[in-house]
PDB file of N, CA and C in Angstrom:
ATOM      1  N   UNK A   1      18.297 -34.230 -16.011  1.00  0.00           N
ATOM      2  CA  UNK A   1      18.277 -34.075 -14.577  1.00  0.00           C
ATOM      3  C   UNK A   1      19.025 -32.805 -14.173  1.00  0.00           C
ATOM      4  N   UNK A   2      18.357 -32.463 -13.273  1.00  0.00           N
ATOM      5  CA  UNK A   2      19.462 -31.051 -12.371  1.00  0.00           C
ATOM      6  C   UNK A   2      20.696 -31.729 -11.872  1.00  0.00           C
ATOM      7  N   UNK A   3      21.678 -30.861 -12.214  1.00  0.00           N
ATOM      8  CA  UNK A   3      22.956 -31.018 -11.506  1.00  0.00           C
ATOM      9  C   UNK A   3      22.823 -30.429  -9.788  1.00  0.00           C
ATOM     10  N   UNK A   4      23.957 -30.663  -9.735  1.00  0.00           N
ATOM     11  CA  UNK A   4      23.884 -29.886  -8.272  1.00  0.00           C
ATOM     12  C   UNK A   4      24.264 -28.503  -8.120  1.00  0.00           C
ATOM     13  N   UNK A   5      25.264 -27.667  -9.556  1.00  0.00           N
ATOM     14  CA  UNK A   5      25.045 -26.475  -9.392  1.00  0.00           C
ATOM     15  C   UNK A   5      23.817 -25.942 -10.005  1.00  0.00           C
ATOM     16  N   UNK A   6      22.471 -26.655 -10.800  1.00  0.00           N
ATOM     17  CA  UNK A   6      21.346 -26.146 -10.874  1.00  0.00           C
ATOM     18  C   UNK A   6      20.969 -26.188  -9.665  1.00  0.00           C
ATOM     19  N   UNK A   7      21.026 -27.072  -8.995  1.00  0.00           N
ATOM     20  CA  UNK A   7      20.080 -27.421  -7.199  1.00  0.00           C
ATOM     21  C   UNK A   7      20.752 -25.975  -6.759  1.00  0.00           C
ATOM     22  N   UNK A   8      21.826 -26.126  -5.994  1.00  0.00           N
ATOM     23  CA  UNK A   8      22.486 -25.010  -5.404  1.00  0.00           C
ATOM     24  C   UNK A   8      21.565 -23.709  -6.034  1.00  0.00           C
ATOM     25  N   UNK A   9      21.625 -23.058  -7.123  1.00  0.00           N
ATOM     26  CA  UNK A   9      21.484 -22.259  -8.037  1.00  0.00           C
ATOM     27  C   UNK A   9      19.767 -21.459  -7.380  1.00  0.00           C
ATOM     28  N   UNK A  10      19.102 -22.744  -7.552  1.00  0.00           N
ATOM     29  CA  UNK A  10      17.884 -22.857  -7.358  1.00  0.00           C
ATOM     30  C   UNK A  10      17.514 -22.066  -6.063  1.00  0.00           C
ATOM     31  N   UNK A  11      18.209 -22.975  -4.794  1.00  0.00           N
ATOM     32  CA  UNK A  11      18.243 -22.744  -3.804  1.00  0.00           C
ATOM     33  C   UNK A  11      18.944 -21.430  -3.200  1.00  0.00           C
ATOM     34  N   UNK A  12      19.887 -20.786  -3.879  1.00  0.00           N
ATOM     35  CA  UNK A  12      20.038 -19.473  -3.717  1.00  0.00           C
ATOM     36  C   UNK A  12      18.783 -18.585  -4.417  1.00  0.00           C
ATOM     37  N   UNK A  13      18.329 -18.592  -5.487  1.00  0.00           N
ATOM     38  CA  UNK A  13      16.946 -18.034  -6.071  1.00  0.00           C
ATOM     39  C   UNK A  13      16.218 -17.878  -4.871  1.00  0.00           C
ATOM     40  N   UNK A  14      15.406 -19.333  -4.449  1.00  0.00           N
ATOM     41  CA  UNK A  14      14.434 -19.458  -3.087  1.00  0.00           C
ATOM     42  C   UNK A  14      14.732 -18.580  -2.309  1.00  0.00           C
ATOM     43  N   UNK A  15      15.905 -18.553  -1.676  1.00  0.00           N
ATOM     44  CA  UNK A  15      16.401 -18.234  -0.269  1.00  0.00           C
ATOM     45  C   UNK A  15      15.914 -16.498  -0.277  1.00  0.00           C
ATOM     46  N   UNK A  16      16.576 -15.534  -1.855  1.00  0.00           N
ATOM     47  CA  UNK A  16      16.558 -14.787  -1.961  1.00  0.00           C
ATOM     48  C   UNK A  16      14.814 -14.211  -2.003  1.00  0.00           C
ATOM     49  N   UNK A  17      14.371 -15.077  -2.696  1.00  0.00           N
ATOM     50  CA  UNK A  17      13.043 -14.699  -2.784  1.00  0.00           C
ATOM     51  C   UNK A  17      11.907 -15.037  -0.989  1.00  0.00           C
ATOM     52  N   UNK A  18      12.017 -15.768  -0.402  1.00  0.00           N
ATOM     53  CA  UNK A  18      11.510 -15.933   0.817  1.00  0.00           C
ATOM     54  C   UNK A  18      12.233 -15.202   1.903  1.00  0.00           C
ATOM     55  N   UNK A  19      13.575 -14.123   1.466  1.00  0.00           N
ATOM     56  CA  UNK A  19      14.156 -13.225   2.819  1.00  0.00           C
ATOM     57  C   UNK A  19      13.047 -12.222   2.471  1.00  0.00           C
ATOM     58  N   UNK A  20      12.416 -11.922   1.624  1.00  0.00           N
ATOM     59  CA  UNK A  20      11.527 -10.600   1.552  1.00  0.00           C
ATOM     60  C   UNK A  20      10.355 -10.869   2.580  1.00  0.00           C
ATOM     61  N   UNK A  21       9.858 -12.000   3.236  1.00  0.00           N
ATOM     62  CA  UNK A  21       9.098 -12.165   4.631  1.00  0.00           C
ATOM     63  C   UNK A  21       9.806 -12.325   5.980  1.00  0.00           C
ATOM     64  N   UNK A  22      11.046 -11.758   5.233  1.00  0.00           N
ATOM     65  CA  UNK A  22      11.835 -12.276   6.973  1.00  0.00           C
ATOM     66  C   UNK A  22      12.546 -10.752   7.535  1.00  0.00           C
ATOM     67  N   UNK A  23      11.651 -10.675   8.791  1.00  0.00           N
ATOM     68  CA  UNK A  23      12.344  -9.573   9.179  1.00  0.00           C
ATOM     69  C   UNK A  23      13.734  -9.110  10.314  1.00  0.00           C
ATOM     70  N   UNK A  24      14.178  -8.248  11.124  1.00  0.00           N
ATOM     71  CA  UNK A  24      15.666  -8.685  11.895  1.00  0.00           C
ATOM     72  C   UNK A  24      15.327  -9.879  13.182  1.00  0.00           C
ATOM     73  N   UNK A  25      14.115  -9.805  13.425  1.00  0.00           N
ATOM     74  CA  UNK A  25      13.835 -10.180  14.870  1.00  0.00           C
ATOM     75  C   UNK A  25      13.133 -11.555  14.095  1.00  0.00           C
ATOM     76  N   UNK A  26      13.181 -11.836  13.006  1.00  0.00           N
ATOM     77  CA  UNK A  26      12.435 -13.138  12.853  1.00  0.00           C
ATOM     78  C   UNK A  26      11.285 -13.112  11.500  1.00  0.00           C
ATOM     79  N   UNK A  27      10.706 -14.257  11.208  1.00  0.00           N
ATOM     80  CA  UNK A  27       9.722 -13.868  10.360  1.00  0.00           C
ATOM     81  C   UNK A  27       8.417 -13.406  10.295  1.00  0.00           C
ATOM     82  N   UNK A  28       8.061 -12.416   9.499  1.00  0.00           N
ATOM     83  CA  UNK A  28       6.735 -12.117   9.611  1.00  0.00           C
ATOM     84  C   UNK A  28       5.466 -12.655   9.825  1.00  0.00           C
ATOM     85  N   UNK A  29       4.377 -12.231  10.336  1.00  0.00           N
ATOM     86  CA  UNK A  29       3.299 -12.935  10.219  1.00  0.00           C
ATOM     87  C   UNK A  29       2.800 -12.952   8.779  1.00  0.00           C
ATOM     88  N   UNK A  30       1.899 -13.798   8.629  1.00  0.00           N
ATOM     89  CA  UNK A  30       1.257 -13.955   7.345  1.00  0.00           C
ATOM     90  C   UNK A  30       0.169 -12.844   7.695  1.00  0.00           C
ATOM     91  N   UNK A  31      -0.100 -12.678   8.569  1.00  0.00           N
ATOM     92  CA  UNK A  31      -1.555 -11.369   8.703  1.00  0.00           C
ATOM     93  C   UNK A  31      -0.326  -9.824   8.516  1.00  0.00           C
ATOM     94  N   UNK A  32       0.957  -9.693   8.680  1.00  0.00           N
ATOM     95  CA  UNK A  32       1.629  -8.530   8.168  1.00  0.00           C
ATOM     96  C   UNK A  32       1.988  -8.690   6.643  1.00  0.00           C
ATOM     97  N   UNK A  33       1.681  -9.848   6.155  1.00  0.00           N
ATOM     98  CA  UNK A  33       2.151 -10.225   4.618  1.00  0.00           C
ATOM     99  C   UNK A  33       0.631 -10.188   3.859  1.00  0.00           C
ATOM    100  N   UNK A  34      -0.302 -10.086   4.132  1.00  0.00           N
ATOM    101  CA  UNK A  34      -1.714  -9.619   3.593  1.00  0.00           C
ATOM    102  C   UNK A  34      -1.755  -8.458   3.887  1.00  0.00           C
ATOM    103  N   UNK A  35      -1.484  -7.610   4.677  1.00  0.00           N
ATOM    104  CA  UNK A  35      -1.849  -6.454   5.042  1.00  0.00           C
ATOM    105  C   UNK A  35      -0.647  -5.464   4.149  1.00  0.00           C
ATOM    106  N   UNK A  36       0.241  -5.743   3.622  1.00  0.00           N
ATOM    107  CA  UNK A  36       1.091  -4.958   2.916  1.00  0.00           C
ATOM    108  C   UNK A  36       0.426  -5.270   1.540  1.00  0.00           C
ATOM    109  N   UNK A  37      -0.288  -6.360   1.128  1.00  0.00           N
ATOM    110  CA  UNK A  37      -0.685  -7.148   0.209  1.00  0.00           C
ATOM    111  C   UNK A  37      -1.812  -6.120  -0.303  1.00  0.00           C
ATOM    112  N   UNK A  38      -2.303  -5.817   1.171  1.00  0.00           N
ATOM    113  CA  UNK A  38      -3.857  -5.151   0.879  1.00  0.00           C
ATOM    114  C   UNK A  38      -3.643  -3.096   0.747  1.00  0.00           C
ATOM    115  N   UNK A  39      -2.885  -2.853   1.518  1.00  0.00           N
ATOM    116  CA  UNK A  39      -2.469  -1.535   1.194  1.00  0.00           C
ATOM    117  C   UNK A  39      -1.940  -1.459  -0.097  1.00  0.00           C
ATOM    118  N   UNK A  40      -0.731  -2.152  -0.892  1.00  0.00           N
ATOM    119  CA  UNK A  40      -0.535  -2.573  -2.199  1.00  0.00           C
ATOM    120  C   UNK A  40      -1.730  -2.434  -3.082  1.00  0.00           C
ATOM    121  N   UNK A  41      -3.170  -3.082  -2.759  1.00  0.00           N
ATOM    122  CA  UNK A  41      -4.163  -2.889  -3.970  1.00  0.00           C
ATOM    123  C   UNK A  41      -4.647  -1.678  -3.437  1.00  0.00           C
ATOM    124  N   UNK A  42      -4.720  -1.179  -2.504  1.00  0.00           N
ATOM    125  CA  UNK A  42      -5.590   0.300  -2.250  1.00  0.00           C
ATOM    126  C   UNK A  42      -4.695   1.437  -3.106  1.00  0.00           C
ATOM    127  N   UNK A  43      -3.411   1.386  -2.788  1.00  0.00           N
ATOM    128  CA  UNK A  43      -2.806   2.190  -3.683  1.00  0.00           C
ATOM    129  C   UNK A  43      -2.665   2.301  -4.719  1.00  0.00           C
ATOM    130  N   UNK A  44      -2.745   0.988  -5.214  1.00  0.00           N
ATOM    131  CA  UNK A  44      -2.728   0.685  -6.871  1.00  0.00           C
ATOM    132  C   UNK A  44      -4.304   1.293  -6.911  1.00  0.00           C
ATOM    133  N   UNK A  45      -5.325   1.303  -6.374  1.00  0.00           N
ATOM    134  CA  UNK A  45      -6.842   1.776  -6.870  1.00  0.00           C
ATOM    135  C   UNK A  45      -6.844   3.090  -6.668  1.00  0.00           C
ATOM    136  N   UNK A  46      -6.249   3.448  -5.549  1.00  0.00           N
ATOM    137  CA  UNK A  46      -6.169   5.055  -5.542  1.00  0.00           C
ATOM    138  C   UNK A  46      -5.391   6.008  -6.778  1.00  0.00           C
ATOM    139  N   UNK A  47      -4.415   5.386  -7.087  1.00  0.00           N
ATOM    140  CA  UNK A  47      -3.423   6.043  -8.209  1.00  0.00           C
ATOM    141  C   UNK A  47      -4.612   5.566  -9.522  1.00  0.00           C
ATOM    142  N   UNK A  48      -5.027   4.852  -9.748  1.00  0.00           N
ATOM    143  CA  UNK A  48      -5.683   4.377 -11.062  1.00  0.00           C
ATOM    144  C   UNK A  48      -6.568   5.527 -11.009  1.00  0.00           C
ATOM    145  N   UNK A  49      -7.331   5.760  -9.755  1.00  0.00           N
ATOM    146  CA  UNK A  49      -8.624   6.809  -9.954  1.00  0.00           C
ATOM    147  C   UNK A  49      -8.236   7.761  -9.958  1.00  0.00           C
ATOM    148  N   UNK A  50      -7.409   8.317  -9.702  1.00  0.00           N
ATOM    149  CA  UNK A  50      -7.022   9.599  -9.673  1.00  0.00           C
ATOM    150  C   UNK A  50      -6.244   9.949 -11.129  1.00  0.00           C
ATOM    151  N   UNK A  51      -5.515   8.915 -11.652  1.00  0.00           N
ATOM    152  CA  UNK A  51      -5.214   9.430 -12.957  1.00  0.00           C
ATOM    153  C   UNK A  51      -6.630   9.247 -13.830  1.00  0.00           C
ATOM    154  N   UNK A  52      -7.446   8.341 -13.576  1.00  0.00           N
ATOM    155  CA  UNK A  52      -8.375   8.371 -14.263  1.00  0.00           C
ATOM    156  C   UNK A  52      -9.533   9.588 -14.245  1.00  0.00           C
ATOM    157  N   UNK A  53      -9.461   9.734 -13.166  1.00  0.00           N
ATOM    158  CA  UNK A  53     -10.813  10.790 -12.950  1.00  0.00           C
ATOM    159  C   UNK A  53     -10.090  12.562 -12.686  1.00  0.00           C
ATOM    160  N   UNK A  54      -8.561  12.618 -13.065  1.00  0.00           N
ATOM    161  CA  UNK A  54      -7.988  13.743 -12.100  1.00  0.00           C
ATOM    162  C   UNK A  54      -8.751  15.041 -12.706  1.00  0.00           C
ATOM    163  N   UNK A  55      -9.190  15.337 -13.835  1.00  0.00           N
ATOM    164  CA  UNK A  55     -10.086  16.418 -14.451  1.00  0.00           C
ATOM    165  C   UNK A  55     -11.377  16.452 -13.804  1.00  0.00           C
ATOM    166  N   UNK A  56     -12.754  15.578 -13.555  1.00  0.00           N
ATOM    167  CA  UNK A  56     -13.411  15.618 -12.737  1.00  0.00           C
ATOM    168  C   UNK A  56     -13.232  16.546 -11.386  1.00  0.00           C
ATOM    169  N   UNK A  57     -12.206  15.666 -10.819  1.00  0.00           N
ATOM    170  CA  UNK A  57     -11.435  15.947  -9.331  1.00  0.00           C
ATOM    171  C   UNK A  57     -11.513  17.405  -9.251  1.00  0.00           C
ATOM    172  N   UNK A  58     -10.656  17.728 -10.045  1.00  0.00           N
ATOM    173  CA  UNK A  58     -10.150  19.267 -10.600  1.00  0.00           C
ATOM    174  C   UNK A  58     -11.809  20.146 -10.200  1.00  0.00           C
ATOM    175  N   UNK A  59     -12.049  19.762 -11.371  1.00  0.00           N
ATOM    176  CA  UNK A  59     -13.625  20.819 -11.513  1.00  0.00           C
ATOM    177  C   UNK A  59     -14.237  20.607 -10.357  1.00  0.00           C
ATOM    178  N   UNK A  60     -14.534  19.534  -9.953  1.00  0.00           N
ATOM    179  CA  UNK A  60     -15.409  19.556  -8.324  1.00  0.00           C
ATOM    180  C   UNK A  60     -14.560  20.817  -7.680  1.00  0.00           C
ATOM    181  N   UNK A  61     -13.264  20.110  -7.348  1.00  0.00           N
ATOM    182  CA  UNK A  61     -12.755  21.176  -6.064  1.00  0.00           C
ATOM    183  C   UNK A  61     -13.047  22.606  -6.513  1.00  0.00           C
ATOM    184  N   UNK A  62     -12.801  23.117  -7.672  1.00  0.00           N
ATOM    185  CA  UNK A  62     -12.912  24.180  -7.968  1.00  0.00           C
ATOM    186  C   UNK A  62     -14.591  24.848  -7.844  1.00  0.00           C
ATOM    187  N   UNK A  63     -15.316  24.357  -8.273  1.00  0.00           N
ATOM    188  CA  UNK A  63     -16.924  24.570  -7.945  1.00  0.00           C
ATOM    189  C   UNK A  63     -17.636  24.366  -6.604  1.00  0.00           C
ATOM    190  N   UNK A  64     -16.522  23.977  -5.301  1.00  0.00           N
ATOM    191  CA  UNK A  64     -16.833  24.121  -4.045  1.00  0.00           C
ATOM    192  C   UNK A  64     -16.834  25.424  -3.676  1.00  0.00           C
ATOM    193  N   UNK A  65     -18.240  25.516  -2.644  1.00  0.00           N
ATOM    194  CA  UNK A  65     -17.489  26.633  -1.471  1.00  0.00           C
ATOM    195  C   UNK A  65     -16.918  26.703  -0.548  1.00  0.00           C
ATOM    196  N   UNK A  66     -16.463  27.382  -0.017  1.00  0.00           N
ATOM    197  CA  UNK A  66     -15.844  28.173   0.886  1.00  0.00           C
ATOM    198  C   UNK A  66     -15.676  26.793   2.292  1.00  0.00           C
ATOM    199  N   UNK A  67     -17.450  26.956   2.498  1.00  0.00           N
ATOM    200  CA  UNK A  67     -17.670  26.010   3.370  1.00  0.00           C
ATOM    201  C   UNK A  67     -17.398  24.598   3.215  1.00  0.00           C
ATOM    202  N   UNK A  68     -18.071  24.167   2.194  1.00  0.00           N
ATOM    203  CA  UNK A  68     -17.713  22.906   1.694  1.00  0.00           C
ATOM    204  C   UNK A  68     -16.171  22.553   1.573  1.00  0.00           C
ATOM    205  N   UNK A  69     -15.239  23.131   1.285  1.00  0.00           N
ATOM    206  CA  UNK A  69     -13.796  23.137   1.008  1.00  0.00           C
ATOM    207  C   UNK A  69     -13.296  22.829   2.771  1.00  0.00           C
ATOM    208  N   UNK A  70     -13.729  23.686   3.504  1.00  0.00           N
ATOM    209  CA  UNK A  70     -13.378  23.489   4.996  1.00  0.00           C
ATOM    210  C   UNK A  70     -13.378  22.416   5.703  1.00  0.00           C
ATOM    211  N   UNK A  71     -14.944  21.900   5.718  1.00  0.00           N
ATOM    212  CA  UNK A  71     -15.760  20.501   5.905  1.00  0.00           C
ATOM    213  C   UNK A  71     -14.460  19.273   5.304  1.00  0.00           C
ATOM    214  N   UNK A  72     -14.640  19.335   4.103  1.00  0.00           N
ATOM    215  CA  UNK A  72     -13.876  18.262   3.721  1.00  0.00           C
ATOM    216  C   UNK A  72     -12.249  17.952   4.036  1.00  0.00           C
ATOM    217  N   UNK A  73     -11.749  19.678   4.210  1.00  0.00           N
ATOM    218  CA  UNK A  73     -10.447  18.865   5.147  1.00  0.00           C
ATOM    219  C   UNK A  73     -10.490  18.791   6.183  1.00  0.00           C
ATOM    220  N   UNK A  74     -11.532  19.194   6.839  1.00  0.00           N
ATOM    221  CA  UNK A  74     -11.871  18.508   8.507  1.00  0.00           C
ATOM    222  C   UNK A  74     -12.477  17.641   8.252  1.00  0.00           C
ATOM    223  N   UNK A  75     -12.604  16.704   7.883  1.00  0.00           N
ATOM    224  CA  UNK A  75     -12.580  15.344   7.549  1.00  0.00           C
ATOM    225  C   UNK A  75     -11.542  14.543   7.360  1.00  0.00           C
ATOM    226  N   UNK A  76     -11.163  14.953   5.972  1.00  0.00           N
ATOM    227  CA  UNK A  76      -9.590  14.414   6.015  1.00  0.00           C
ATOM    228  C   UNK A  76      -8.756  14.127   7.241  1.00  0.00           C
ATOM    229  N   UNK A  77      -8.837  15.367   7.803  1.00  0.00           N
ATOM    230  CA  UNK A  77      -7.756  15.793   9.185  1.00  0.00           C
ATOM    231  C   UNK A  77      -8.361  14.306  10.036  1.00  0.00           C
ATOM    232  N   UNK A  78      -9.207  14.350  10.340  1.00  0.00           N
ATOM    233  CA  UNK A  78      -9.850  13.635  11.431  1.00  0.00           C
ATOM    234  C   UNK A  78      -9.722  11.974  10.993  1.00  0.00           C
ATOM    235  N   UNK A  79      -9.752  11.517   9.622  1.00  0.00           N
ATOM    236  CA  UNK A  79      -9.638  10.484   9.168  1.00  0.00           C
ATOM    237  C   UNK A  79      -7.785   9.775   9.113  1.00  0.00           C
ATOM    238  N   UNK A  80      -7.196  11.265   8.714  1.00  0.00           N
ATOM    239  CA  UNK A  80      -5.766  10.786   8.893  1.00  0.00           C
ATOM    240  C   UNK A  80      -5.410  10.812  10.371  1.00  0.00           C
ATOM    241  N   UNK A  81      -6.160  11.412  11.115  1.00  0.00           N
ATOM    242  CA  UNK A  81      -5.977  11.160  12.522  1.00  0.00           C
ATOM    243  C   UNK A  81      -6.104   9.766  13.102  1.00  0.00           C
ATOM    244  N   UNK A  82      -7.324   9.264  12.988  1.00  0.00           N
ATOM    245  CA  UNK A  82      -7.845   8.137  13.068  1.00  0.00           C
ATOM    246  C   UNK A  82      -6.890   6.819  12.393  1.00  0.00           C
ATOM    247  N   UNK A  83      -6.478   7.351  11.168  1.00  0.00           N
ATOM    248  CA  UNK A  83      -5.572   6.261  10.690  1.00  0.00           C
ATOM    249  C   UNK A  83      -4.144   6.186  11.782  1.00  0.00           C
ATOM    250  N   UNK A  84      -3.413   7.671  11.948  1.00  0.00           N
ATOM    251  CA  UNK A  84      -2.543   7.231  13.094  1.00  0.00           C
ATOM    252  C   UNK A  84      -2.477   6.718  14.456  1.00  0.00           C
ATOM    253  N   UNK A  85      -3.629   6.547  14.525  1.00  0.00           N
ATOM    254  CA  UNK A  85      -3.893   5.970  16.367  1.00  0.00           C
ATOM    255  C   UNK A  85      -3.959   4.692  15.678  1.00  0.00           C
ATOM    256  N   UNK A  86      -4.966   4.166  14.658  1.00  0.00           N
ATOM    257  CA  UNK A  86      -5.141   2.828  14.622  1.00  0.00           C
ATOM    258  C   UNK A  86      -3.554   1.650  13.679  1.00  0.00           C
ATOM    259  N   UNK A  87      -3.102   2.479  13.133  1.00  0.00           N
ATOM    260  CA  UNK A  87      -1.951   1.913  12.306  1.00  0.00           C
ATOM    261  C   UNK A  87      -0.762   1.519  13.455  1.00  0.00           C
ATOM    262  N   UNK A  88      -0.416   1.986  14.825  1.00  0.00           N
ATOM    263  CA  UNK A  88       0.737   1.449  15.095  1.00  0.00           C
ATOM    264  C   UNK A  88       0.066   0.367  16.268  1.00  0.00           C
TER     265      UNK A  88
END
């Protein structure tokens, strides 16, 4: 059987592990605890492809033109734009 400094023990473990959803003003939503969940796998897929494919990557950019090179960071621009209006 557990003693009571296993119980105690335990219950400091828990506590420590369930403050990581608790924020100053209270606890998080579960839709802000998926959504860190889900940026978490985008980044983990973004870093995977990019170490995986970073030679590809390489040679494309380099075999663009001029124009094409422009286009695509006016895109970018406009997409990281888009991400800051919609993220706060």
């Amino acid at each position: 059987m557990l003693s009571m400094l296993d119980i105690s023990a335990l219950q400091s473990i828990m506590k420590k592990m369930i403050s990581v959803f608790y924020s100053s003003g209270g606890m998080h939503s579960l839709s802000t605890v998926f959504a860190w969940i889900g940026i978490g796998i985008l980044l983990a897929l973004g870093i995977g492809y990019l170490i995986a494919h970073a030679r590809t990557i390489v040679e494309k950019l380099s075999n663009m033109t001029v124009r094409q090179f422009i286009t695509m960071m006016a895109l970018m621009g406009v997409a990281f734009i888009v991400l800051a209006i919609v993220l706060p």
